[in-house]
Protein backbone atom coordinates (compact mmCIF):
# COMPACT_ATOMS: atom_id res chain seq x y z
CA UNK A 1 67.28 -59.90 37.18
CA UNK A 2 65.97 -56.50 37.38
CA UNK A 3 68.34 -53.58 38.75
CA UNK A 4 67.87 -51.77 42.29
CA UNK A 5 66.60 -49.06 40.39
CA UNK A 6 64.25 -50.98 38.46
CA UNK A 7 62.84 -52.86 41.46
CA UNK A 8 62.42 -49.47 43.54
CA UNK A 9 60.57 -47.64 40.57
CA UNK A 10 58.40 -50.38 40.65
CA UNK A 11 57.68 -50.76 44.21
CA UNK A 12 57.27 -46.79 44.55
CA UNK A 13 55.17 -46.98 41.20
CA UNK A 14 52.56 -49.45 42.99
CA UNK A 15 52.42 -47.42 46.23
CA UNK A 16 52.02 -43.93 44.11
CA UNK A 17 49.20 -45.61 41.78
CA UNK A 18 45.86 -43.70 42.22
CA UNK A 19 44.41 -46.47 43.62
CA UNK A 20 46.48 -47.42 46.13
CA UNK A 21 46.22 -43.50 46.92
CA UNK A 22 42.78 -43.63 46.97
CA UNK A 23 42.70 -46.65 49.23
CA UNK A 24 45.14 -45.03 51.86
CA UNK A 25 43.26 -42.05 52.02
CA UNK A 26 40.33 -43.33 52.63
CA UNK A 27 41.60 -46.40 54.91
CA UNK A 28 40.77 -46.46 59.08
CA UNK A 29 43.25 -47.05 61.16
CA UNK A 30 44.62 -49.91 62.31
CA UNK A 31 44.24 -52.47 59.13
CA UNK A 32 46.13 -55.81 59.98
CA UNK A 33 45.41 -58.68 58.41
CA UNK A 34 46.56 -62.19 59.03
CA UNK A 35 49.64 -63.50 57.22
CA UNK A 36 52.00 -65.70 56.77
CA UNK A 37 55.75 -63.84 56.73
CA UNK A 38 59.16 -65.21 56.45
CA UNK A 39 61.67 -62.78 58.59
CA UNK A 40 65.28 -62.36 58.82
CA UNK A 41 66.57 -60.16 61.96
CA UNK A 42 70.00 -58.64 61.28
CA UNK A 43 72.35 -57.21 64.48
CA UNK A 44 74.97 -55.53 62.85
CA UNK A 45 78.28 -54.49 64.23
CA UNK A 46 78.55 -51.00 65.58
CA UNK A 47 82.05 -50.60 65.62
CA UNK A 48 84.21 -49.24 64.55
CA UNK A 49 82.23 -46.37 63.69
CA UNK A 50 83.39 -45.87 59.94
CA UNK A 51 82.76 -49.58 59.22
CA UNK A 52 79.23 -49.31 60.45
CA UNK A 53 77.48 -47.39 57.57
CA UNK A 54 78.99 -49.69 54.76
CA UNK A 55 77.99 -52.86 56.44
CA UNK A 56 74.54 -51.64 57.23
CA UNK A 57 74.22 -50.12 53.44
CA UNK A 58 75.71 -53.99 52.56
CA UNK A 59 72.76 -56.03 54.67
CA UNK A 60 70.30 -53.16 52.68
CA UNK A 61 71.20 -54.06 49.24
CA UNK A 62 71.49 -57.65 49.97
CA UNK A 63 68.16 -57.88 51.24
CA UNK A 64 66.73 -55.78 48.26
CA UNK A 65 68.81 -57.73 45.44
CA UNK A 66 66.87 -60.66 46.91
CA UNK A 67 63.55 -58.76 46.30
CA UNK A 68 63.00 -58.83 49.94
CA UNK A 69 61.18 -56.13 52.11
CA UNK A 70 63.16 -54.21 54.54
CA UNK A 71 60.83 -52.83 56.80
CA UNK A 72 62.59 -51.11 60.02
CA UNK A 73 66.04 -50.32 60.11
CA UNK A 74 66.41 -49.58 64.21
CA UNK A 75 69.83 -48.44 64.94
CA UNK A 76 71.90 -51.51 64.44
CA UNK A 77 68.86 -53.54 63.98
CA UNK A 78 67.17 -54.46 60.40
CA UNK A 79 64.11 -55.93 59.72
CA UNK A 80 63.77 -57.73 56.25
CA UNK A 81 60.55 -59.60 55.70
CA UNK A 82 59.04 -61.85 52.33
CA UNK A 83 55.25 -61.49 53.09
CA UNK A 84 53.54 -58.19 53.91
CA UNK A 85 52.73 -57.43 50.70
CA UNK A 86 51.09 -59.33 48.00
CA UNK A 87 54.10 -58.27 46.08
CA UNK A 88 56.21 -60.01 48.24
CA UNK A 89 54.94 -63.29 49.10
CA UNK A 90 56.58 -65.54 51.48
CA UNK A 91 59.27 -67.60 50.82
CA UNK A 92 61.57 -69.76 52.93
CA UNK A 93 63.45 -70.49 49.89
CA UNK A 94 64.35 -66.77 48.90
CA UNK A 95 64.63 -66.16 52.83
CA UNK A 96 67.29 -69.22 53.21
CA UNK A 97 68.92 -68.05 50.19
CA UNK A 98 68.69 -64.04 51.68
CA UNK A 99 70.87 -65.45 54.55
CA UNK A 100 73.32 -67.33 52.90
CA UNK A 101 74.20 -64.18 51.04
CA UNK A 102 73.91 -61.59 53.73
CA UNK A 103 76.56 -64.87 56.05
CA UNK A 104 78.63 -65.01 53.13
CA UNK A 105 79.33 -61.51 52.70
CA UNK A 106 79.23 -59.65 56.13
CA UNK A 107 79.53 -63.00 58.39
CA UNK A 108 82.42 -60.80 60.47
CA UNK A 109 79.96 -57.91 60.85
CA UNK A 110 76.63 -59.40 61.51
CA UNK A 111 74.46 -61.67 63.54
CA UNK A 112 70.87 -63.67 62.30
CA UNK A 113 68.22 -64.36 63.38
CA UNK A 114 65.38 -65.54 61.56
CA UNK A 115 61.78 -67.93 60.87
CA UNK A 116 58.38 -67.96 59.54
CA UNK A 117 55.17 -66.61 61.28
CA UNK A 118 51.58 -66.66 61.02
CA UNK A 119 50.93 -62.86 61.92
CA UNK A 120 49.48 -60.41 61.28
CA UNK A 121 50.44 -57.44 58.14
CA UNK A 122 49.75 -53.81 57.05
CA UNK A 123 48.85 -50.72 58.61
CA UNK A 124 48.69 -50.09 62.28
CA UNK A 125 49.18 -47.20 65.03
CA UNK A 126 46.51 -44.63 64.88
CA UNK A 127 45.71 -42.19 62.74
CA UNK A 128 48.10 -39.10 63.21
CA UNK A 129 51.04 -41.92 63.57
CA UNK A 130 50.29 -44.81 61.16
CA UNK A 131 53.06 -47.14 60.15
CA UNK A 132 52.80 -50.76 57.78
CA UNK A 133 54.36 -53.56 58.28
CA UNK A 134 54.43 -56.84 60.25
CA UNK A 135 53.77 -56.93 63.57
CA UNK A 136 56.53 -60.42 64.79
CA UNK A 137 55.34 -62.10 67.80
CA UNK A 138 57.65 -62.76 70.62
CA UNK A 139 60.06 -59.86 68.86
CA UNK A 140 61.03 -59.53 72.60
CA UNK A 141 62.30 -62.93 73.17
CA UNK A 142 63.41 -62.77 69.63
CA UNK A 143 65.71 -59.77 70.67
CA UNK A 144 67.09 -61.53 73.79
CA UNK A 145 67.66 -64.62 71.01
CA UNK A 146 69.87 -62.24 68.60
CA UNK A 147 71.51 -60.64 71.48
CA UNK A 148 72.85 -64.00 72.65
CA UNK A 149 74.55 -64.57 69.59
CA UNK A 150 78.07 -64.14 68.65
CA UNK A 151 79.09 -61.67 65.46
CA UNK A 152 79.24 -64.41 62.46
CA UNK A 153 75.95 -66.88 64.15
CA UNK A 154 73.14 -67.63 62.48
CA UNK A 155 70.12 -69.09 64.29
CA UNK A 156 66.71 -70.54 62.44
CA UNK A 157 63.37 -69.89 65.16
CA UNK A 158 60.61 -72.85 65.21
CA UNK A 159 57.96 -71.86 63.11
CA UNK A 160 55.56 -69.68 65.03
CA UNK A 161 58.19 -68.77 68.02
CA UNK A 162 55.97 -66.72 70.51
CA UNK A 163 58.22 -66.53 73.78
């Protein structure tokens, strides 16, 4: 199993390839393409206050040990998705597995929610604000979903929630 380390020098040493520089240099905004993603949606406890920078720094490594993406870390919100990247392919397996660990370890601190979509991936905004990732349908209802659950739930979405 390859160290944190290891697995961010290689992630930053695909993005800083000339290639891929090339490509986002020259690349239009908004470029979204349809995938498939596998998401996990992490609340995590606020308080108290001194607690809430070692659980969030937890759910982070967690996610990354499991070679998972995390893709927006909102205030007490994270995002961790398998499937934006063809680095990252979607996997219900390593996402199931992603959530055992993350219950197992900060169950007290945090609540779940998660699922697989067929979405859409990559860049999007406009061109002076650009930012890649996956855009998750129904993350409204999906918010409303998380927010109903107790600290220590877990709750698995039908594939392809859109509420």
């Amino acid at each position: 199993m390859q160290s944190h380390e290891e697995r961010k020098a290689k992630i930053f040493e695909h993005f800083l390839s000339e290639g891929v520089l090339r490509k986002l240099e020259n690349t239009e905004v908004p470029q979204l393409a349809e995938a498939t993603i596998d998401f996990v949606l992490v609340k995590v406890r606020e308080s108290p206050w001194e607690d809430f920078q070692k659980c969030l720094d937890a759910v982070i490594n967690i996610a990354l040990d499991n070679q998972a993406i995390v893709e927006v870390i909102m205030s007490s919100l994270v995002l961790i998705t398998y499937g934006a990247t063809d680095f990252c392919p979607p996997s219900t397996e390593k996402r199931k597995c992603l959530v055992t660990e993350l219950m197992e370890q900060q169950r007290e601190n945090i609540a779940i929610i998660e699922g697989r979509q067929q979405t859409l991936a990559g860049t999007y905004g406009n061109s002076v604000r650009a930012a890649f990732g996956s855009i998750i349908r129904g993350i409204l209802g999906l918010l409303k979903e998380l927010e109903s659950l107790n600290y220590g739930a877990s709750k698995e979405m039908p594939q392809n929630y859109n509420q």
